[in-house]
Protein backbone atom coordinates (compact mmCIF):
# COMPACT_ATOMS: atom_id res chain seq x y z
CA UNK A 1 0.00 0.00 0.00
CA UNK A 2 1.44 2.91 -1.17
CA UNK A 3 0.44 6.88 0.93
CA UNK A 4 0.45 9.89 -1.54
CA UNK A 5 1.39 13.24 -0.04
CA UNK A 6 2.21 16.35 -1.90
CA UNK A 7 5.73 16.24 -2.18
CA UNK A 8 6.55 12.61 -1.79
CA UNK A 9 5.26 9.14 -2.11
CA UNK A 10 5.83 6.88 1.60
CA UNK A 11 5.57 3.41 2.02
CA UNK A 12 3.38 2.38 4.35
CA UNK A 13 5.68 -0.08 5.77
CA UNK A 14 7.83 2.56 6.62
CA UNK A 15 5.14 4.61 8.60
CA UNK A 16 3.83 1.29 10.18
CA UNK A 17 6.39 -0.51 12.22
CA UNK A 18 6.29 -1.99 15.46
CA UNK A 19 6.67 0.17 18.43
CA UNK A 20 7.64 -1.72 22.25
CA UNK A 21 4.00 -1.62 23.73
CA UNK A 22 3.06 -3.55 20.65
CA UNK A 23 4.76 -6.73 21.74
CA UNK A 24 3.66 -5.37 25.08
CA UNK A 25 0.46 -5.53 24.47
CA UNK A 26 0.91 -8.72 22.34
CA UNK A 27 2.35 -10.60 25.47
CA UNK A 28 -0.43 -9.01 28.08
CA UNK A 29 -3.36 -9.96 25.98
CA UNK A 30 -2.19 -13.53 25.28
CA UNK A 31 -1.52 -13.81 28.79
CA UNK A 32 -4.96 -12.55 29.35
CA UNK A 33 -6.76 -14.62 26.33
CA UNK A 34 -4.89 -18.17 27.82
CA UNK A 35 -5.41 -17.68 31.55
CA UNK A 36 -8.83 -16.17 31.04
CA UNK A 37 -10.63 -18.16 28.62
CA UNK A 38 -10.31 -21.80 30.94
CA UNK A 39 -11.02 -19.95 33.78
CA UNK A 40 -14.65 -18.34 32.67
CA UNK A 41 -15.67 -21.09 30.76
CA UNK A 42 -15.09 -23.41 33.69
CA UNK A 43 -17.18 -20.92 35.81
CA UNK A 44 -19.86 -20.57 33.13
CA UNK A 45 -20.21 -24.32 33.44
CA UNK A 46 -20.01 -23.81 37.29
CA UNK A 47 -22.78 -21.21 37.36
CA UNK A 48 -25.34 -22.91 35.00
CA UNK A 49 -24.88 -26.32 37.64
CA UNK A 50 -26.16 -24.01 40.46
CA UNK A 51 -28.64 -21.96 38.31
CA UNK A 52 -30.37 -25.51 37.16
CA UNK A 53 -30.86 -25.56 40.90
CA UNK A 54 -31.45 -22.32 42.20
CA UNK A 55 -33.08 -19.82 39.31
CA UNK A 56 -31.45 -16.51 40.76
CA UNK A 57 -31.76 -13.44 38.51
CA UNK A 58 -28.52 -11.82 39.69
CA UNK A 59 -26.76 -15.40 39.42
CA UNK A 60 -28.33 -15.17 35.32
CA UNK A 61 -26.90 -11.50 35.23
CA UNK A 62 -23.43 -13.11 36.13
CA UNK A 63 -24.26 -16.16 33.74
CA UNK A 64 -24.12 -13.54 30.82
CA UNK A 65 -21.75 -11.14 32.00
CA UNK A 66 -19.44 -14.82 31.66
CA UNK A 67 -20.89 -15.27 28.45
CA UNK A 68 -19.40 -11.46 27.36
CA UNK A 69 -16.27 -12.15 28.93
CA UNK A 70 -16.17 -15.09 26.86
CA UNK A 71 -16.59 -13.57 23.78
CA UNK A 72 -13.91 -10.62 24.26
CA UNK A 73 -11.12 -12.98 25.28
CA UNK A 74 -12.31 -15.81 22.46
CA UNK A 75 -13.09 -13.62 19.32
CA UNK A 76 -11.94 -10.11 20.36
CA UNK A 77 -8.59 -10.64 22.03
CA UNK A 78 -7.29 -12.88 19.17
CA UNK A 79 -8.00 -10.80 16.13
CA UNK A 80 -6.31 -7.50 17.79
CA UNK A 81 -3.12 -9.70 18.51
CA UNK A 82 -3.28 -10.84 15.12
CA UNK A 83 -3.77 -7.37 14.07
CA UNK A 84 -0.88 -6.70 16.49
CA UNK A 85 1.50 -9.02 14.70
CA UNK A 86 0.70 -7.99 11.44
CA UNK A 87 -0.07 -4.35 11.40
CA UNK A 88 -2.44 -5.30 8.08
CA UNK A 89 -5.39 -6.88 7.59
CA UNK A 90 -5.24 -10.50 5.54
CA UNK A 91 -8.83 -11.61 5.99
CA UNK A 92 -10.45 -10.24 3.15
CA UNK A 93 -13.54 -8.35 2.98
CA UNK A 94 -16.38 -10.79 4.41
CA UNK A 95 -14.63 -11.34 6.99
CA UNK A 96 -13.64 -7.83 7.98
CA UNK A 97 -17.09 -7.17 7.94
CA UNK A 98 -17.94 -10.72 10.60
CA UNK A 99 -14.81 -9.12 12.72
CA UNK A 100 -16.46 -5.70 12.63
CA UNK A 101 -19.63 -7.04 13.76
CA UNK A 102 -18.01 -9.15 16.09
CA UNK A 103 -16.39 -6.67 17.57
CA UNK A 104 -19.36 -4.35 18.03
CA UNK A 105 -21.64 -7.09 19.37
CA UNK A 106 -18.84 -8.13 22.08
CA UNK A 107 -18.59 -4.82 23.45
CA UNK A 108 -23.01 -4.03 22.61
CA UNK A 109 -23.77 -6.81 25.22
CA UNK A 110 -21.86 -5.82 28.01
């Protein structure tokens, strides 16, 4: 991808480049996506048990408030590291669009 300005022509590659709090950020969310996903999904599991049981509307509020969580570490998370590492998107147009969404709907529910 090529930039146009009025007295020269930049490479983007050149103006994009990977700054330390990139691979900061890399490492911290990773950290945060592999730690975080077993953990909620083992107390989603833990909190539908006890809401088969006991039908508590705060315990439901929780219930999705895990679901959300869910989402941002599993479909959220991962695309910004991958944007992260590449500094481009690869995906095409469809699925810019699903990420988009995606990304929206994570953040719409909470």
């Amino acid at each position: 991808m090529v930039l146009h300005n009025s007295s020269q022509t930049l490479v983007a590659e050149e103006i994009l480049g990977h700054v330390p709090s990139d691979y900061a950020q890399m490492l911290l969310y990773g950290i945060f996506a592999l730690i975080g996903l077993p953990v909620n999904i083992s107390t989603l599991i833990y909190m539908v048990k006890r809401y088969r049981h006991a039908k508590s509307f705060l315990l439901l509020l929780h219930i999705n408030l895990n679901i959300s969580d869910i989402l941002v570490l599993g479909l959220y998370v991962p695309g910004l590291i991958g944007w992260l590492v590449t500094l481009e998107w690869r995906g095409g147009e469809y699925l810019c669009k699903f990420m988009r969404f995606v990304d929206a709907f994570v953040f719409a529910i909470r």
